[in-house]
C-alpha atoms as a PDB file:
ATOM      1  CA  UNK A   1      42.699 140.856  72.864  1.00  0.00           C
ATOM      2  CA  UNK A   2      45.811 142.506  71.680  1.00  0.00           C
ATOM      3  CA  UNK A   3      49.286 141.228  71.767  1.00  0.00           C
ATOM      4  CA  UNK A   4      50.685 141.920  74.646  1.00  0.00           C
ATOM      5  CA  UNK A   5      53.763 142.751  74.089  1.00  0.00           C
ATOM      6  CA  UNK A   6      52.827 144.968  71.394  1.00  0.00           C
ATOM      7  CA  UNK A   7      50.596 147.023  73.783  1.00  0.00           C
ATOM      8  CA  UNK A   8      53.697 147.195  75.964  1.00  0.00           C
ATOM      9  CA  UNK A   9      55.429 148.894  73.238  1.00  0.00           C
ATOM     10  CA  UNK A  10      53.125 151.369  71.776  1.00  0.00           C
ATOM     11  CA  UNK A  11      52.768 152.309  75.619  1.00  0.00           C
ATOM     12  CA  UNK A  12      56.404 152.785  76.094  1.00  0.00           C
ATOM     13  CA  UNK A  13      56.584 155.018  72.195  1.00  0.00           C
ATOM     14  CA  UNK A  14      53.675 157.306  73.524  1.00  0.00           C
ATOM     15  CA  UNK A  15      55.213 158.041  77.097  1.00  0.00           C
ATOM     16  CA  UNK A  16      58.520 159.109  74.758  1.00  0.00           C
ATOM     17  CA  UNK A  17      56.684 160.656  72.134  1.00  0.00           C
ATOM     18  CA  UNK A  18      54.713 162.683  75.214  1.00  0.00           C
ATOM     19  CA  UNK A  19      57.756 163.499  77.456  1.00  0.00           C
ATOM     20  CA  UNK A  20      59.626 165.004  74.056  1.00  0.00           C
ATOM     21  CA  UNK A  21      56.828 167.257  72.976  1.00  0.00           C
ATOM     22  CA  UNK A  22      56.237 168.622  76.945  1.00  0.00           C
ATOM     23  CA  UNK A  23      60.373 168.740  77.450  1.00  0.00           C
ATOM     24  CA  UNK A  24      60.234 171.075  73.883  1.00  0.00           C
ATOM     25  CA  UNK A  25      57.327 173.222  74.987  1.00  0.00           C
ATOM     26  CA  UNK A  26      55.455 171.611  72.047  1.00  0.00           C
ATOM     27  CA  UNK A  27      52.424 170.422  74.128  1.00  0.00           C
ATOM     28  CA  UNK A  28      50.359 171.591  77.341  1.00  0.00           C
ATOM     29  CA  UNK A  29      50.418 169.714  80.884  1.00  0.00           C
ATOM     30  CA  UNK A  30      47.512 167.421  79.137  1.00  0.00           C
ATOM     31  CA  UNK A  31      49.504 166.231  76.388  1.00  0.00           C
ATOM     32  CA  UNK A  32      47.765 168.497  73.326  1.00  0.00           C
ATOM     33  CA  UNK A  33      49.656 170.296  70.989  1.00  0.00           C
ATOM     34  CA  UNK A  34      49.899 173.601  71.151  1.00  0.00           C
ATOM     35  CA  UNK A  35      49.963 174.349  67.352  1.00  0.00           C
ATOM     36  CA  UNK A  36      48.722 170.993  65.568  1.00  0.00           C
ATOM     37  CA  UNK A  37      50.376 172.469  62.122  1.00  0.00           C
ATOM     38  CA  UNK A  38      53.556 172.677  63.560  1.00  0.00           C
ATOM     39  CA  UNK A  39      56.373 170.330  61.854  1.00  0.00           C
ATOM     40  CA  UNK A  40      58.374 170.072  64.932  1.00  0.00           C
ATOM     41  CA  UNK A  41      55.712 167.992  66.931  1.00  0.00           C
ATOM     42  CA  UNK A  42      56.789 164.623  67.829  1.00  0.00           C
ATOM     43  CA  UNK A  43      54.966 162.110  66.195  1.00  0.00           C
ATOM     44  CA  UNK A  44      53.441 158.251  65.946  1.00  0.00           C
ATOM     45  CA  UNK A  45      53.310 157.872  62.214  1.00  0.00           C
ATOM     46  CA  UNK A  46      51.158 155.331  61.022  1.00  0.00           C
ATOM     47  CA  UNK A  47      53.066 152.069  59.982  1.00  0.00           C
ATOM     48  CA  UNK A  48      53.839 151.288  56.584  1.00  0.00           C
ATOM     49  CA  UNK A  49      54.607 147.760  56.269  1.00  0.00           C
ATOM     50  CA  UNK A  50      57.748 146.250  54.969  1.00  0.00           C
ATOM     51  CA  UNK A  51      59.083 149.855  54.485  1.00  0.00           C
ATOM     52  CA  UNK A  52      58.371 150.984  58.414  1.00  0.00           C
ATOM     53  CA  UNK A  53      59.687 154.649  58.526  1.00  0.00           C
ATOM     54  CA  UNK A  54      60.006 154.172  62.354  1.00  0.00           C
ATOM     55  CA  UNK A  55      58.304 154.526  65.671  1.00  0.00           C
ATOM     56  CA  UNK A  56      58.502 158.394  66.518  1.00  0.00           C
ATOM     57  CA  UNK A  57      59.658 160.606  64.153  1.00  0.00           C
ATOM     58  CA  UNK A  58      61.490 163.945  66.474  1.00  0.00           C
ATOM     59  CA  UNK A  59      62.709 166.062  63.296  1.00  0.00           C
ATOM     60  CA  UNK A  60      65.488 165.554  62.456  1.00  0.00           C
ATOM     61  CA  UNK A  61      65.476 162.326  64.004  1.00  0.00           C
ATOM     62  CA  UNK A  62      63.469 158.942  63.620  1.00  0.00           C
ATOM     63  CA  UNK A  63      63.441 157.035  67.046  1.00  0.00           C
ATOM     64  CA  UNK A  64      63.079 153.326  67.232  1.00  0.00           C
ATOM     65  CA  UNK A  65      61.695 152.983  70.644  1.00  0.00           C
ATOM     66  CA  UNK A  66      62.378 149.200  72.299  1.00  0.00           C
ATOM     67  CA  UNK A  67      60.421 148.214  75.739  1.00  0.00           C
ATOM     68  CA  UNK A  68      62.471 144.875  76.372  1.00  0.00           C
ATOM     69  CA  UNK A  69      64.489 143.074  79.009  1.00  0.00           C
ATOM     70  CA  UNK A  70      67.646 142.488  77.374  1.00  0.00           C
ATOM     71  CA  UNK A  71      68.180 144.788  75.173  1.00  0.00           C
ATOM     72  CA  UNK A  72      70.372 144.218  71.811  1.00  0.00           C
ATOM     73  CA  UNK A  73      71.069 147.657  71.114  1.00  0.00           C
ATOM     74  CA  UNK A  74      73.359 147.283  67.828  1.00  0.00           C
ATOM     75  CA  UNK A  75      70.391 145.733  65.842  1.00  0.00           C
ATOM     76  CA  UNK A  76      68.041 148.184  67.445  1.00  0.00           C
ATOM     77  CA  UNK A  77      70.467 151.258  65.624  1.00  0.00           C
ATOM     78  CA  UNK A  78      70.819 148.858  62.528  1.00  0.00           C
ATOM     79  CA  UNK A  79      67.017 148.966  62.499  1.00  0.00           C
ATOM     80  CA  UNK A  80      66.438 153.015  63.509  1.00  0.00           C
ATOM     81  CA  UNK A  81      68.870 153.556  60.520  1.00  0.00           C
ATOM     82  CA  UNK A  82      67.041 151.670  57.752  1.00  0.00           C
ATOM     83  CA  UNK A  83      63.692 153.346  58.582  1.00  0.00           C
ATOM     84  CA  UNK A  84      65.404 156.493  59.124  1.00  0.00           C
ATOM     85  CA  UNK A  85      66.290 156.010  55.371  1.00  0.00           C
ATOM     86  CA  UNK A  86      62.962 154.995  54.378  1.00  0.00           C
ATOM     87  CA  UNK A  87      61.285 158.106  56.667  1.00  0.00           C
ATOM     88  CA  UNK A  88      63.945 160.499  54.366  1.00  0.00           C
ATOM     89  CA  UNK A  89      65.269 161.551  57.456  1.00  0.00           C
ATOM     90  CA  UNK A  90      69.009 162.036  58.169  1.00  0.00           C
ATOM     91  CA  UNK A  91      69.300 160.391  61.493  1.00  0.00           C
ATOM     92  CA  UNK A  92      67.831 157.169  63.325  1.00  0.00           C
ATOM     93  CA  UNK A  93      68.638 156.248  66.928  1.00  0.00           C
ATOM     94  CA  UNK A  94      67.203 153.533  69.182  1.00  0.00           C
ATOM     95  CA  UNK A  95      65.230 154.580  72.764  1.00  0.00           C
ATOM     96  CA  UNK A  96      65.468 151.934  75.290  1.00  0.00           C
ATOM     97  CA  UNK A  97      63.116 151.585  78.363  1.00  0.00           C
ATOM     98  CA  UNK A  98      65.071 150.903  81.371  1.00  0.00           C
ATOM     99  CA  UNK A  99      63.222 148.852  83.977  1.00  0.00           C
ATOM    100  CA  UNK A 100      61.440 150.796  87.331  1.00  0.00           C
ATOM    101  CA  UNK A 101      62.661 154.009  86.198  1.00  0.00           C
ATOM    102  CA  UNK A 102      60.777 157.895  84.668  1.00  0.00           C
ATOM    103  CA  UNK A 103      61.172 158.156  80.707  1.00  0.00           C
ATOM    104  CA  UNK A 104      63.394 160.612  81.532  1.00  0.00           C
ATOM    105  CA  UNK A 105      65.925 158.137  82.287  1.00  0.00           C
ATOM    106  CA  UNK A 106      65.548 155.636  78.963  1.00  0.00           C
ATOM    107  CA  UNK A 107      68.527 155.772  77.246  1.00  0.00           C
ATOM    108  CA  UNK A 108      69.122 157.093  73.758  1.00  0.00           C
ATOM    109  CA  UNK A 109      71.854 155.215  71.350  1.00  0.00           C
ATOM    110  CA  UNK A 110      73.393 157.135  68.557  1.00  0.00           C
ATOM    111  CA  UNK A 111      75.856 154.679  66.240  1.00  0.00           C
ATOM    112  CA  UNK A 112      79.498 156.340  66.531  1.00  0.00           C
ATOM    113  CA  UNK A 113      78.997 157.328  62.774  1.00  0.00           C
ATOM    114  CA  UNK A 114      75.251 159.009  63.334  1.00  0.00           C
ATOM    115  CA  UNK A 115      76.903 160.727  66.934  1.00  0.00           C
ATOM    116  CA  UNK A 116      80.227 162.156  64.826  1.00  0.00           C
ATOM    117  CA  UNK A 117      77.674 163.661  62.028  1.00  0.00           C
ATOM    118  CA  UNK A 118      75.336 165.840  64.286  1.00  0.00           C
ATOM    119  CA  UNK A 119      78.197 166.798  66.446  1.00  0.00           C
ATOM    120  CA  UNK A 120      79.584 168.414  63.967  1.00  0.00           C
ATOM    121  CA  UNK A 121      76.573 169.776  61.743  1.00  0.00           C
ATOM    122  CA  UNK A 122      76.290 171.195  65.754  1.00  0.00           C
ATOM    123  CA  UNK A 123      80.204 172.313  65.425  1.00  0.00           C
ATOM    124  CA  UNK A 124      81.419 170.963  68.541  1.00  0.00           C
ATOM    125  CA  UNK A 125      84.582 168.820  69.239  1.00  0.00           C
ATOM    126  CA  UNK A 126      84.013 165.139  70.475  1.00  0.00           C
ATOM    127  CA  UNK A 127      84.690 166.157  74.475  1.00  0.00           C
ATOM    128  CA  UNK A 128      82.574 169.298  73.841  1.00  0.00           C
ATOM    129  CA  UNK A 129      79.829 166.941  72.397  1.00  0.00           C
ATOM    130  CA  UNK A 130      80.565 164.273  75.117  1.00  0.00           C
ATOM    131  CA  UNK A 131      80.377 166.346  77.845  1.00  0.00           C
ATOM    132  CA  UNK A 132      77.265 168.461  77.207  1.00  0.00           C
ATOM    133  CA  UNK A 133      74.868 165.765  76.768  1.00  0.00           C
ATOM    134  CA  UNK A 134      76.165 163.326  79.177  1.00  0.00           C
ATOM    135  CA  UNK A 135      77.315 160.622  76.859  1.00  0.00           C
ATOM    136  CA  UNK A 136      78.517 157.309  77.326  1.00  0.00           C
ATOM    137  CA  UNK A 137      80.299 154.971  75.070  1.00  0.00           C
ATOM    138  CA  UNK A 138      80.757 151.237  74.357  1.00  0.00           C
ATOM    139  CA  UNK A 139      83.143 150.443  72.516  1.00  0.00           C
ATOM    140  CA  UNK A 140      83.345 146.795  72.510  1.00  0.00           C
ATOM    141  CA  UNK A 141      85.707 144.957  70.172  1.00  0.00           C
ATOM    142  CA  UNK A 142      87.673 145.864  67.043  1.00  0.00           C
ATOM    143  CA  UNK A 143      83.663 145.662  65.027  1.00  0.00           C
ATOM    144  CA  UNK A 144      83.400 149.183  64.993  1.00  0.00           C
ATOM    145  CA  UNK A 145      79.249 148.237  63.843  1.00  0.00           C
ATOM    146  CA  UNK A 146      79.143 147.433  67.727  1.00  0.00           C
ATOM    147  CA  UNK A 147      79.928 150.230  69.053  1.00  0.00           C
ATOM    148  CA  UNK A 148      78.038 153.062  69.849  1.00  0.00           C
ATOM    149  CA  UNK A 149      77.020 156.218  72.463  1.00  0.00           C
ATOM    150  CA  UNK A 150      74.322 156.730  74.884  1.00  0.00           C
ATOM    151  CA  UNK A 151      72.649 159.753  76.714  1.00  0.00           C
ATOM    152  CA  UNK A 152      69.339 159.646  78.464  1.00  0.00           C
ATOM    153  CA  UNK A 153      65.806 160.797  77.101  1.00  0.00           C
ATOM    154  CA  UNK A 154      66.194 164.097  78.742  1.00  0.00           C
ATOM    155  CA  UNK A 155      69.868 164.946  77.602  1.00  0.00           C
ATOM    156  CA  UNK A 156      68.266 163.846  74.060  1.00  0.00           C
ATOM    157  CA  UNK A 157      65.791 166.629  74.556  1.00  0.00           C
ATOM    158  CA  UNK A 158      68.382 169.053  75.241  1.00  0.00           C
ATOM    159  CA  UNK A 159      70.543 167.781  72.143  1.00  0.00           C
ATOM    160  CA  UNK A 160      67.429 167.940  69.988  1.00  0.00           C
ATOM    161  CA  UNK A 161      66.328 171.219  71.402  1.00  0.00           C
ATOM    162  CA  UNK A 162      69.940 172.383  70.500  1.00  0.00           C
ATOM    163  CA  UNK A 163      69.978 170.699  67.083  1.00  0.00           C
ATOM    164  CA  UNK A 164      66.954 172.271  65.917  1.00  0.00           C
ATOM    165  CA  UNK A 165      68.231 176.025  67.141  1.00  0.00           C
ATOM    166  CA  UNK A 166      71.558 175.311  64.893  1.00  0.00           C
ATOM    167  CA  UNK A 167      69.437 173.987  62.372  1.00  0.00           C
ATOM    168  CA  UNK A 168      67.215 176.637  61.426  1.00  0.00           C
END
């Protein structure tokens, strides 16, 4: 039998990978892609060992999803950032279950220095940013490695949604 916890997580990345790729229009009702080829699908890669590229890759983001009770959310972005690195993509951000409630609710953490660079590849001001996506910060001591900003799953989708239009 399978670790359990493990099956708790690789639950908790497909309901995220699944609500992103309905929320984008990337899917049908049933969870199959609508165009297979197409790069913006959300995605399980396969693991890669020591160099782990992440647990859903959501161009141009790599999400480290984390199904746990108390969460420790600056290690989780320290984490999403190194695989983001290994992945080659730009940006890595942590997606945290939160207990009794619909993946729409998880929350999404950004570190400040990841949330400053796509608000402004998305040319908005910080209260522009803030305000549109519904984020929250904590800002927690003078470390400035511990702090960091927060939306839920479905403000992510509209931010990534967004991103991608900018982006193209």
């Amino acid at each position: 039998m399978a670790n359990p916890n493990k099956q708790k997580g690789t639950a908790w990345e497909s309901r995220v990978r699944d609500y992103l790729n309905w929320f984008l229009g990337l899917s049908d009702e049933d969870g199959k892609f609508l165009d297979p080829f197409n790069g913006l699908n959300v995605r399980r890669p396969a693991q890669e060992g020591a160099r782990d590229v992440g647990d859903i890759h959501a161009a141009p983001f790599i999400l480290e999803c984390k199904d746990v009770a108390k969460p420790t959310v600056p290690s989780f972005l320290r984490q999403a950032e190194v695989e983001a690195g290994h992945a080659g993509f730009p940006y890595g951000v942590a997606v945290v279950k939160l207990r009794r409630a619909n993946v729409r609710a998880g929350k999404v953490y950004f570190t400040v220095r990841t949330w400053t660079r796509v608000r402004l590849v998305m040319g908005l001001s910080a209260q522009q940013f803030a305000d549109l996506y519904g984020f929250t910060f904590s800002l927690r001591g003078l470390d400035t490695g511990k702090w960091y900003a927060g939306c839920d799953l479905f403000e992510f989708g509209n931010l990534l949604s967004d991103l991608r239009d900018v982006t193209r």
